[in-house]
N, C-alpha and C. Protein backbone atom coordinates (compact mmCIF):
# COMPACT_ATOMS: atom_id res chain seq x y z
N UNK A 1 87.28 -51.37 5.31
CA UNK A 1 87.80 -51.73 6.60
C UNK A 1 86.78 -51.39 7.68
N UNK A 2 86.55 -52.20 8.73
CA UNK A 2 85.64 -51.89 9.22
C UNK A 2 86.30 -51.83 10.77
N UNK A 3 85.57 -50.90 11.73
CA UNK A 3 86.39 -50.90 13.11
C UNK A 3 85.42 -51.67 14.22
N UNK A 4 85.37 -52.64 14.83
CA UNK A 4 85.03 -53.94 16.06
C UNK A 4 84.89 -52.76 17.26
N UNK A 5 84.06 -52.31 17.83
CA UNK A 5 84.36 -51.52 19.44
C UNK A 5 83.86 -52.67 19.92
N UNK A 6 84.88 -52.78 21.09
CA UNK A 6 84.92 -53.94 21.84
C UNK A 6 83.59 -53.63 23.23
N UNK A 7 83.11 -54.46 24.29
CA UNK A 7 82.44 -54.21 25.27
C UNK A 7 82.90 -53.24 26.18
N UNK A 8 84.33 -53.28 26.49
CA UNK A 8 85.33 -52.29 27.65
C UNK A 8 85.28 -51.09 26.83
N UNK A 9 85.69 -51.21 25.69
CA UNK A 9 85.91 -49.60 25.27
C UNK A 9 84.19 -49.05 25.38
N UNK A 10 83.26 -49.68 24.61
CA UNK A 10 81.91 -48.93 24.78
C UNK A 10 81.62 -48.28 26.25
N UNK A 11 81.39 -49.27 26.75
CA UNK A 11 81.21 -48.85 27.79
C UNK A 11 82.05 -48.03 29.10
N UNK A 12 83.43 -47.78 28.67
CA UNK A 12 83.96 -46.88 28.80
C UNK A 12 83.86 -45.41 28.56
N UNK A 13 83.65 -45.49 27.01
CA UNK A 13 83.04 -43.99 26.44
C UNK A 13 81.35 -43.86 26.52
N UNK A 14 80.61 -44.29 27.27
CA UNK A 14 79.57 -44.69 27.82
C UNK A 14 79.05 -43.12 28.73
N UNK A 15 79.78 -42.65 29.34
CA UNK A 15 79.48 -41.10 29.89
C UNK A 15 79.90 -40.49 29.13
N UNK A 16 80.90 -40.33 28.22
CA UNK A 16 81.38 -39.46 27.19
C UNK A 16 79.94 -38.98 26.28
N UNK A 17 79.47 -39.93 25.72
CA UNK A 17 78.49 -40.18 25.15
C UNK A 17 77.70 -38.80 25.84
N UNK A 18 76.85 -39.72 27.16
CA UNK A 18 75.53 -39.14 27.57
C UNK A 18 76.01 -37.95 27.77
N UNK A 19 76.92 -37.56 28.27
CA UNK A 19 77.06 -35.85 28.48
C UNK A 19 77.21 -35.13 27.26
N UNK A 20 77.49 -35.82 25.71
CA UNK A 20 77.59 -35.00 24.76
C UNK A 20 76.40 -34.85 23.36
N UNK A 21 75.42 -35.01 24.73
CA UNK A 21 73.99 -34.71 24.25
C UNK A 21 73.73 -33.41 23.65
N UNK A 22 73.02 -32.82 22.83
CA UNK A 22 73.37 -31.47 23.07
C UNK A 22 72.44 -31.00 23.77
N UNK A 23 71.06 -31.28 23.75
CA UNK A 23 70.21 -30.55 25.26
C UNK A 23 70.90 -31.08 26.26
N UNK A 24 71.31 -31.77 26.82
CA UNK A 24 71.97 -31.80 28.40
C UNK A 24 73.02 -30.97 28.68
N UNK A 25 74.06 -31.01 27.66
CA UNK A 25 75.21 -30.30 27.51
C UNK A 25 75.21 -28.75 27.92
N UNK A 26 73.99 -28.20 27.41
CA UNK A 26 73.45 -27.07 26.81
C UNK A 26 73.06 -26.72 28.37
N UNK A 27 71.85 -27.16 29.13
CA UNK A 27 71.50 -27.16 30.54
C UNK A 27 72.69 -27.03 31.38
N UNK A 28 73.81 -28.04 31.00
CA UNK A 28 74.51 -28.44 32.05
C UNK A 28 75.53 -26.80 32.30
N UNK A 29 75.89 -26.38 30.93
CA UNK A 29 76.57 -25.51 31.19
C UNK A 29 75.87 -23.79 30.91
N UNK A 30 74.73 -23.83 31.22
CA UNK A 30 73.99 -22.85 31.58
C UNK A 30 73.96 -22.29 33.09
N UNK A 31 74.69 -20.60 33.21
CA UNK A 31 74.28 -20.30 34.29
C UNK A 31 73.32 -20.11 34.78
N UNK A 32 72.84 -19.86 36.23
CA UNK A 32 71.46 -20.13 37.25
C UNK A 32 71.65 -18.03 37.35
N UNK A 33 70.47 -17.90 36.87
CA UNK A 33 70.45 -16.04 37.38
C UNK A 33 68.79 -16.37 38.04
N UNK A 34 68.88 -15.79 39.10
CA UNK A 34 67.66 -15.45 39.89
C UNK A 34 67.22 -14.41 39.48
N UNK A 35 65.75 -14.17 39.50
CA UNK A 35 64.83 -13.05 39.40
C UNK A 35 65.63 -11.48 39.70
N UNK A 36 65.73 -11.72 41.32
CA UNK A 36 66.23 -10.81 42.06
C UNK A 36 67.60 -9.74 41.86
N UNK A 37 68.15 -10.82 40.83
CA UNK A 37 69.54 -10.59 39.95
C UNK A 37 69.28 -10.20 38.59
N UNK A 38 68.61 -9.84 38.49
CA UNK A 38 68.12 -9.21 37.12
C UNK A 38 68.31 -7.69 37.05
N UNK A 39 67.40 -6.76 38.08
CA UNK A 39 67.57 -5.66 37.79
C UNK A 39 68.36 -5.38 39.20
N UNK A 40 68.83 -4.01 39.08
CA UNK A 40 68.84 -3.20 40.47
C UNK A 40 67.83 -1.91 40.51
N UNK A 41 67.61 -1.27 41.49
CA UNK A 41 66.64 -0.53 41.39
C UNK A 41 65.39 -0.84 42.39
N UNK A 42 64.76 -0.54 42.82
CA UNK A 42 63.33 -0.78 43.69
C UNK A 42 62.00 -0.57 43.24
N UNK A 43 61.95 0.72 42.00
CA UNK A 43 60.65 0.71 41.38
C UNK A 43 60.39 0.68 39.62
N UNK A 44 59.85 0.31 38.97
CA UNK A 44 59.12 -0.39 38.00
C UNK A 44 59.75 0.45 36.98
N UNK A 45 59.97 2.18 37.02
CA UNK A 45 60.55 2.89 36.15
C UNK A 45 61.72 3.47 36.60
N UNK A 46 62.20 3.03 37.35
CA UNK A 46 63.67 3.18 37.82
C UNK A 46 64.80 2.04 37.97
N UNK A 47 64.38 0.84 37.83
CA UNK A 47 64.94 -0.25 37.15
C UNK A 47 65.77 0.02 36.41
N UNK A 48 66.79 -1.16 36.57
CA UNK A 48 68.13 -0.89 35.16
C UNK A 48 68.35 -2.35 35.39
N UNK A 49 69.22 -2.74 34.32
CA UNK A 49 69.85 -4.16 34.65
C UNK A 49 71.34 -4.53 35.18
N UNK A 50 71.27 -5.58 35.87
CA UNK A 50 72.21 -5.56 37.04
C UNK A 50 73.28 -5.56 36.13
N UNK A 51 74.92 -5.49 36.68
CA UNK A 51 75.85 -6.27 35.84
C UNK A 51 75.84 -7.66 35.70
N UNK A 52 75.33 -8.73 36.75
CA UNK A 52 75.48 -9.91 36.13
C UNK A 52 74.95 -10.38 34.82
N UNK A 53 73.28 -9.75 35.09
CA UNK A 53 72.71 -9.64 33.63
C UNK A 53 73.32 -9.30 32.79
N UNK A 54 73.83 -8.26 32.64
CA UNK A 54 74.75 -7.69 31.82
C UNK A 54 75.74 -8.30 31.32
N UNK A 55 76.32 -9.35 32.12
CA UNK A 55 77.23 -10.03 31.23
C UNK A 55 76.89 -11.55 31.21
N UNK A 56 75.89 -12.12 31.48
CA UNK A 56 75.11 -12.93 30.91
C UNK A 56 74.35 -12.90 29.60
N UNK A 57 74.29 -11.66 29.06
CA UNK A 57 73.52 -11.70 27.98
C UNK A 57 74.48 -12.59 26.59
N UNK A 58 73.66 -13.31 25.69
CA UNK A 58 74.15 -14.28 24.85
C UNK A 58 74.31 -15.49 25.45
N UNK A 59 74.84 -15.63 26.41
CA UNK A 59 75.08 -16.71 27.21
C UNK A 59 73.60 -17.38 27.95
N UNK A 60 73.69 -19.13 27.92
CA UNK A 60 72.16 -20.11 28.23
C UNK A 60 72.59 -19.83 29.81
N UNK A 61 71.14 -19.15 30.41
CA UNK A 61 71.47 -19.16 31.82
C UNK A 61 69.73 -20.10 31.73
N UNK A 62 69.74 -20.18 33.49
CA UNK A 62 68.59 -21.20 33.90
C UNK A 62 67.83 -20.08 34.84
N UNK A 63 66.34 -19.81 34.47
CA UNK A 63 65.62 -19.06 35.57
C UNK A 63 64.35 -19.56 36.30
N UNK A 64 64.24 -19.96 37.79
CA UNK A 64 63.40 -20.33 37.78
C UNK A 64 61.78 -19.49 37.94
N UNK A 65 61.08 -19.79 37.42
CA UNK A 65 59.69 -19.10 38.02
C UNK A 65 58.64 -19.61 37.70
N UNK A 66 57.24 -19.05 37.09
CA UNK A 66 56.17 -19.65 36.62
C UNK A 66 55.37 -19.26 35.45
N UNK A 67 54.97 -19.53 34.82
CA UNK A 67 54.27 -19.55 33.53
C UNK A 67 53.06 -18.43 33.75
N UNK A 68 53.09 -17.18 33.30
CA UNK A 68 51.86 -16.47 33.37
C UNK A 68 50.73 -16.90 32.42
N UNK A 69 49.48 -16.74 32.20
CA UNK A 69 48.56 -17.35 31.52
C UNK A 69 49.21 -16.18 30.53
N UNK A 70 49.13 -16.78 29.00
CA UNK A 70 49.24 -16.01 27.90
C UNK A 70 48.44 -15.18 27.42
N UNK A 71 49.16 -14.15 26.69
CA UNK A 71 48.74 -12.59 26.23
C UNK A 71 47.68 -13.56 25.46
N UNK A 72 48.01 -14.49 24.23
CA UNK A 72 47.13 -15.14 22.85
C UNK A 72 47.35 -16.44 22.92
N UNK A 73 46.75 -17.43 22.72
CA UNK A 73 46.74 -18.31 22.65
C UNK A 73 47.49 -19.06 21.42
N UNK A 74 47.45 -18.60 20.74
CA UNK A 74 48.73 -18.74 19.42
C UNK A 74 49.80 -18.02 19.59
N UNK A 75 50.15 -17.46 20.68
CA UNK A 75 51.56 -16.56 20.91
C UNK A 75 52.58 -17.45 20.87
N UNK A 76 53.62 -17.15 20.32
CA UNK A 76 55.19 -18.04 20.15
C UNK A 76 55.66 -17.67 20.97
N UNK A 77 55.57 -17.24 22.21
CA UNK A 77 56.50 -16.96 23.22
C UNK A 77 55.29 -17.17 24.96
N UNK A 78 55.82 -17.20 25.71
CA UNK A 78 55.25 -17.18 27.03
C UNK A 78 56.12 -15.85 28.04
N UNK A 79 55.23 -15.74 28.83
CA UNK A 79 56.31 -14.66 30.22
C UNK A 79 56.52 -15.45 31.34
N UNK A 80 57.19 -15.26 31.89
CA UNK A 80 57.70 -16.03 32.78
C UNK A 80 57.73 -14.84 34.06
N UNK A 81 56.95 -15.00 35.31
CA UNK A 81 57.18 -14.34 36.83
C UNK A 81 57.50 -15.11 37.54
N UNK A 82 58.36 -13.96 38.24
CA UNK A 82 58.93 -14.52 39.81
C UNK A 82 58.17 -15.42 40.63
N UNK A 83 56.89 -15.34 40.60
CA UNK A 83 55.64 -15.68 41.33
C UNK A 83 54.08 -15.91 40.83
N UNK A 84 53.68 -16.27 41.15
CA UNK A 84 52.58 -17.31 40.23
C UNK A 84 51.63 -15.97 39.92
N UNK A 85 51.05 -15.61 39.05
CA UNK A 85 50.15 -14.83 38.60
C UNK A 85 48.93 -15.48 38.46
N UNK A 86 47.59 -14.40 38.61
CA UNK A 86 46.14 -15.40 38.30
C UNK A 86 46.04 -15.08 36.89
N UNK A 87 45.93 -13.46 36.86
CA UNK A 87 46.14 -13.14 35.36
C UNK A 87 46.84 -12.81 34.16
N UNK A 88 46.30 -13.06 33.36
CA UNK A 88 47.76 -12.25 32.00
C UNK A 88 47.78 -10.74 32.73
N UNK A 89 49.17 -10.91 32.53
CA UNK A 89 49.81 -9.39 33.57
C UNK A 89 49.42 -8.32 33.08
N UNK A 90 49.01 -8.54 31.26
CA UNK A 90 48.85 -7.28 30.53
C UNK A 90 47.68 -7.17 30.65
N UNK A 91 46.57 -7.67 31.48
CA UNK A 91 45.17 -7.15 31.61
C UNK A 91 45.46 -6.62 33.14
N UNK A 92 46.13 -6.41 33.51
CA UNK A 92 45.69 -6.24 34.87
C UNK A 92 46.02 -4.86 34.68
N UNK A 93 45.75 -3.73 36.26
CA UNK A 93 46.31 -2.33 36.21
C UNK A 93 47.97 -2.34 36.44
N UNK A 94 48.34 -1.06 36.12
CA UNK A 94 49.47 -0.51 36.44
C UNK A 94 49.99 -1.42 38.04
N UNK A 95 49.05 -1.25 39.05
CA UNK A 95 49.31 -1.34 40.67
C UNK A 95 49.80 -3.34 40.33
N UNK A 96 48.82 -4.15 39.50
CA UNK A 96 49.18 -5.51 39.97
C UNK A 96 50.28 -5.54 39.18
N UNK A 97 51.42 -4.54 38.20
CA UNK A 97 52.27 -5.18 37.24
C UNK A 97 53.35 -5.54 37.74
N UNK A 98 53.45 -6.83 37.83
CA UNK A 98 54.81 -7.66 38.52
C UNK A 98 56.51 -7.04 37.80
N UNK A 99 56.83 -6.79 38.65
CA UNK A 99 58.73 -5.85 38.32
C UNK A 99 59.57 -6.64 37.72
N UNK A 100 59.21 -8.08 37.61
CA UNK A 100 60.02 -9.14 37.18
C UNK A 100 59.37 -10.30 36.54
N UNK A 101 59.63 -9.79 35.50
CA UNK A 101 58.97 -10.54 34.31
C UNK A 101 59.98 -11.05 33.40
N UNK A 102 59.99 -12.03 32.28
CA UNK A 102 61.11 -12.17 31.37
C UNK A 102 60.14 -12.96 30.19
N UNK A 103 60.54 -12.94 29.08
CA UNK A 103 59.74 -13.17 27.87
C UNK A 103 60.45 -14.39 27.10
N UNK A 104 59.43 -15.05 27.35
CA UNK A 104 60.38 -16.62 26.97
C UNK A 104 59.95 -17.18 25.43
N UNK A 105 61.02 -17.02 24.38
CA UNK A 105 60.65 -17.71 23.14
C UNK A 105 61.58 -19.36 23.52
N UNK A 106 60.23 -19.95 23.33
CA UNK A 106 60.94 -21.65 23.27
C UNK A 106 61.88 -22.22 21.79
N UNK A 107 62.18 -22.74 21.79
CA UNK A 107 63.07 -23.40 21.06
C UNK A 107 62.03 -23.93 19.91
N UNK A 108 61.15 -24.94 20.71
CA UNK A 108 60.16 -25.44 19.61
C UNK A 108 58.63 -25.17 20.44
N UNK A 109 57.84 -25.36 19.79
CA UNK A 109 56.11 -25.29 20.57
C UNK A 109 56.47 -26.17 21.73
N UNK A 110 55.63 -24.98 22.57
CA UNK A 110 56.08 -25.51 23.95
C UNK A 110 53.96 -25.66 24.26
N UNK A 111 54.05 -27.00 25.29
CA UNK A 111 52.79 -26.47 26.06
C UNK A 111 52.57 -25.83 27.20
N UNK A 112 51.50 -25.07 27.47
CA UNK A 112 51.80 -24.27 28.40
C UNK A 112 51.30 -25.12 29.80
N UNK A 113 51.97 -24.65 30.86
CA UNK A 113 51.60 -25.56 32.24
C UNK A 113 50.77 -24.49 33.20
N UNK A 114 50.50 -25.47 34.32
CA UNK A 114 49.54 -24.36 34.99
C UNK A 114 50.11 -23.65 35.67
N UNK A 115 49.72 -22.02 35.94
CA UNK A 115 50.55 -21.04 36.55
C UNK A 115 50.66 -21.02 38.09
N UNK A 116 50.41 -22.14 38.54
CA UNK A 116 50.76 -22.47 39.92
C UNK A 116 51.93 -23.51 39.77
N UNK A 117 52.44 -23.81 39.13
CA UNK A 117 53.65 -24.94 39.24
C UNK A 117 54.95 -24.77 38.84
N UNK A 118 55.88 -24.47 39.69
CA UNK A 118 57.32 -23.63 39.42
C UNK A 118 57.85 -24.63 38.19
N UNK A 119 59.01 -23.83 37.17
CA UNK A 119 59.43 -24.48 36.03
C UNK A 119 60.95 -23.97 36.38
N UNK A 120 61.75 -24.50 35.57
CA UNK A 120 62.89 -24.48 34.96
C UNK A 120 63.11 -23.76 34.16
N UNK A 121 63.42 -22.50 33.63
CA UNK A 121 63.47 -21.85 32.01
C UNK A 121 65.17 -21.90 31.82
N UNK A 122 65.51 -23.06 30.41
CA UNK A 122 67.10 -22.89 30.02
C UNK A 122 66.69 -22.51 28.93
N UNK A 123 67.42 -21.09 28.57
CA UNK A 123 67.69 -20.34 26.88
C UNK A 123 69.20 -19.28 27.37
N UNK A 124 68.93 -19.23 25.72
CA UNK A 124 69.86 -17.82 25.69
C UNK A 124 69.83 -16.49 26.00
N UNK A 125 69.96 -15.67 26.72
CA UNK A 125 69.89 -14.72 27.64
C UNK A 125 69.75 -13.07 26.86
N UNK A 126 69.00 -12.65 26.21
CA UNK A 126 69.14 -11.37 25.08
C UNK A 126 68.41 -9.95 25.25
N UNK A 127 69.18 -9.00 25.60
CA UNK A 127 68.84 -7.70 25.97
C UNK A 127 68.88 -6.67 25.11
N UNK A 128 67.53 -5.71 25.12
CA UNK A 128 67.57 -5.05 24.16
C UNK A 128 66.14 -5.38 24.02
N UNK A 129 65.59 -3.47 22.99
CA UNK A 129 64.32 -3.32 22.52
C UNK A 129 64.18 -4.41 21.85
N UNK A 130 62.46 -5.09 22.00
CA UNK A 130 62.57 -6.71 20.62
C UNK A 130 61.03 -5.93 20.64
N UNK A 131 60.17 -5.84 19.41
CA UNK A 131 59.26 -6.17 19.39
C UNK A 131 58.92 -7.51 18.36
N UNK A 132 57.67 -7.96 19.09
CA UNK A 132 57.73 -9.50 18.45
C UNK A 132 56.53 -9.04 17.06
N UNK A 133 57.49 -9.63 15.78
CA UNK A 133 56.22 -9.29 14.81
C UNK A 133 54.91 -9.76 14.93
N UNK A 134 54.40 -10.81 15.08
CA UNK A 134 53.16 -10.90 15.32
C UNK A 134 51.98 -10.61 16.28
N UNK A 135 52.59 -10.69 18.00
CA UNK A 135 51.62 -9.56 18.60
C UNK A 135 51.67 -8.50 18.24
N UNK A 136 53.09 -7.68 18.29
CA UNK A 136 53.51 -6.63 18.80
C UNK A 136 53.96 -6.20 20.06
N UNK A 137 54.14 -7.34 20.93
CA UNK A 137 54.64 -6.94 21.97
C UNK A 137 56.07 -6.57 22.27
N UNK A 138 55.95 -6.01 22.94
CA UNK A 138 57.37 -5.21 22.99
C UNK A 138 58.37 -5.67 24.94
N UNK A 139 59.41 -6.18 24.52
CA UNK A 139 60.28 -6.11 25.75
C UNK A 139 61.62 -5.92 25.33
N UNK A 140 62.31 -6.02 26.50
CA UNK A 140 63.51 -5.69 26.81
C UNK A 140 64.65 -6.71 27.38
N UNK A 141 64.19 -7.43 27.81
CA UNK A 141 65.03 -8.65 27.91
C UNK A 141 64.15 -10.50 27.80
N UNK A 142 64.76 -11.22 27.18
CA UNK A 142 64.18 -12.28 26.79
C UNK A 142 65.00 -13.71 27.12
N UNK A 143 64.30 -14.82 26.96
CA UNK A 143 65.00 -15.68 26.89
C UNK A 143 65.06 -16.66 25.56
N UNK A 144 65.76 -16.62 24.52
CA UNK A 144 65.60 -17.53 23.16
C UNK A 144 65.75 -18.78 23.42
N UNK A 145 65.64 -20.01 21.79
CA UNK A 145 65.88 -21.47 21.88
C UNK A 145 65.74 -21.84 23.61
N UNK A 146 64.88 -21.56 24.13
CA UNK A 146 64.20 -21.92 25.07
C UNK A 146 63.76 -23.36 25.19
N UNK A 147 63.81 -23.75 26.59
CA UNK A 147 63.65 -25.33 26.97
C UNK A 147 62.78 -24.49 28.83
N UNK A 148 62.17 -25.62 28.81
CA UNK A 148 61.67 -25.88 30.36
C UNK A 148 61.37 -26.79 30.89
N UNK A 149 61.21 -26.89 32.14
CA UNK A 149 60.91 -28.46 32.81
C UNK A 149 60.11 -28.06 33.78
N UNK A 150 58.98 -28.79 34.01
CA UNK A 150 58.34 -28.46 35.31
C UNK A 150 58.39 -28.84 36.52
N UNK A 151 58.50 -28.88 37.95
CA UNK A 151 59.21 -29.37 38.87
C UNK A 151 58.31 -29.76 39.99
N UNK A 152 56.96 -30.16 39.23
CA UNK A 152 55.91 -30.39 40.42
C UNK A 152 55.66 -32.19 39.29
């Protein structure tokens, strides 16, 4: 038996459809956390994480910022600052280390864009010691199955 969808019904379920994409879906119902909403605190070792963070974690939020130049060039993950960096943050001193940073594993190989051009970061939101097996780098809050868009 076979079922005929007529022209009215298609195109009826026609937005049903596009919204049940699963990357759009995924974006669409991702909360927006700003930088600034990340920690509370004023200095670098007195930092804690806010409650919104706090109960964002697991949950796809959207952050915007910019692509720091990478620790390795084969690194599976990127950092993401509030504000455009010249250098990888981890060469610089103690004085240039930006307070708001977040560690972005993409979903799939991502390319990297230039660190002057604000992005989009949608993932899953995950707090807690991680060190990554293959650098070894070590953070504390991340973003997983990671997506971005660039907005220049």
């Amino acid at each position: 038996m076979s079922t005929v969808i007529g022209r009215r019904a298609l195109l009826a379920l026609a937005p049903a459809l596009l919204l049940s994409r699963p990357g759009r879906a995924a974006a669409g119902d991702a909360a927006r956390l700003r930088f600034e909403e990340i920690y509370t605190g004023d200095r670098v070792l007195s930092l804690e994480f806010s409650d919104k963070a706090k109960a964002l974690v697991g949950r796809r939020v959207v952050i915007r910022g910019y692509m720091a130049p990478p620790l390795k060039a084969e690194a599976s993950f990127f950092v993401l600052t509030s504000t455009p960096v010249g250098l990888c943050p981890y060469c610089n001193s103690d004085a240039d280390w930006p307070a708001d940073l977040l560690v972005v594993y993409p979903g799939r190989e991502a390319e990297f864009v230039k660190n002057s051009i604000p992005i989009d970061v949608t993932g899953i939101l995950e707090m807690g010691p991680h060190r990554d097996p293959a650098t070894r780098f070590f953070s504390r809050l991340r973003l997983t199955d990671a997506a971005f868009r660039a907005l220049e």
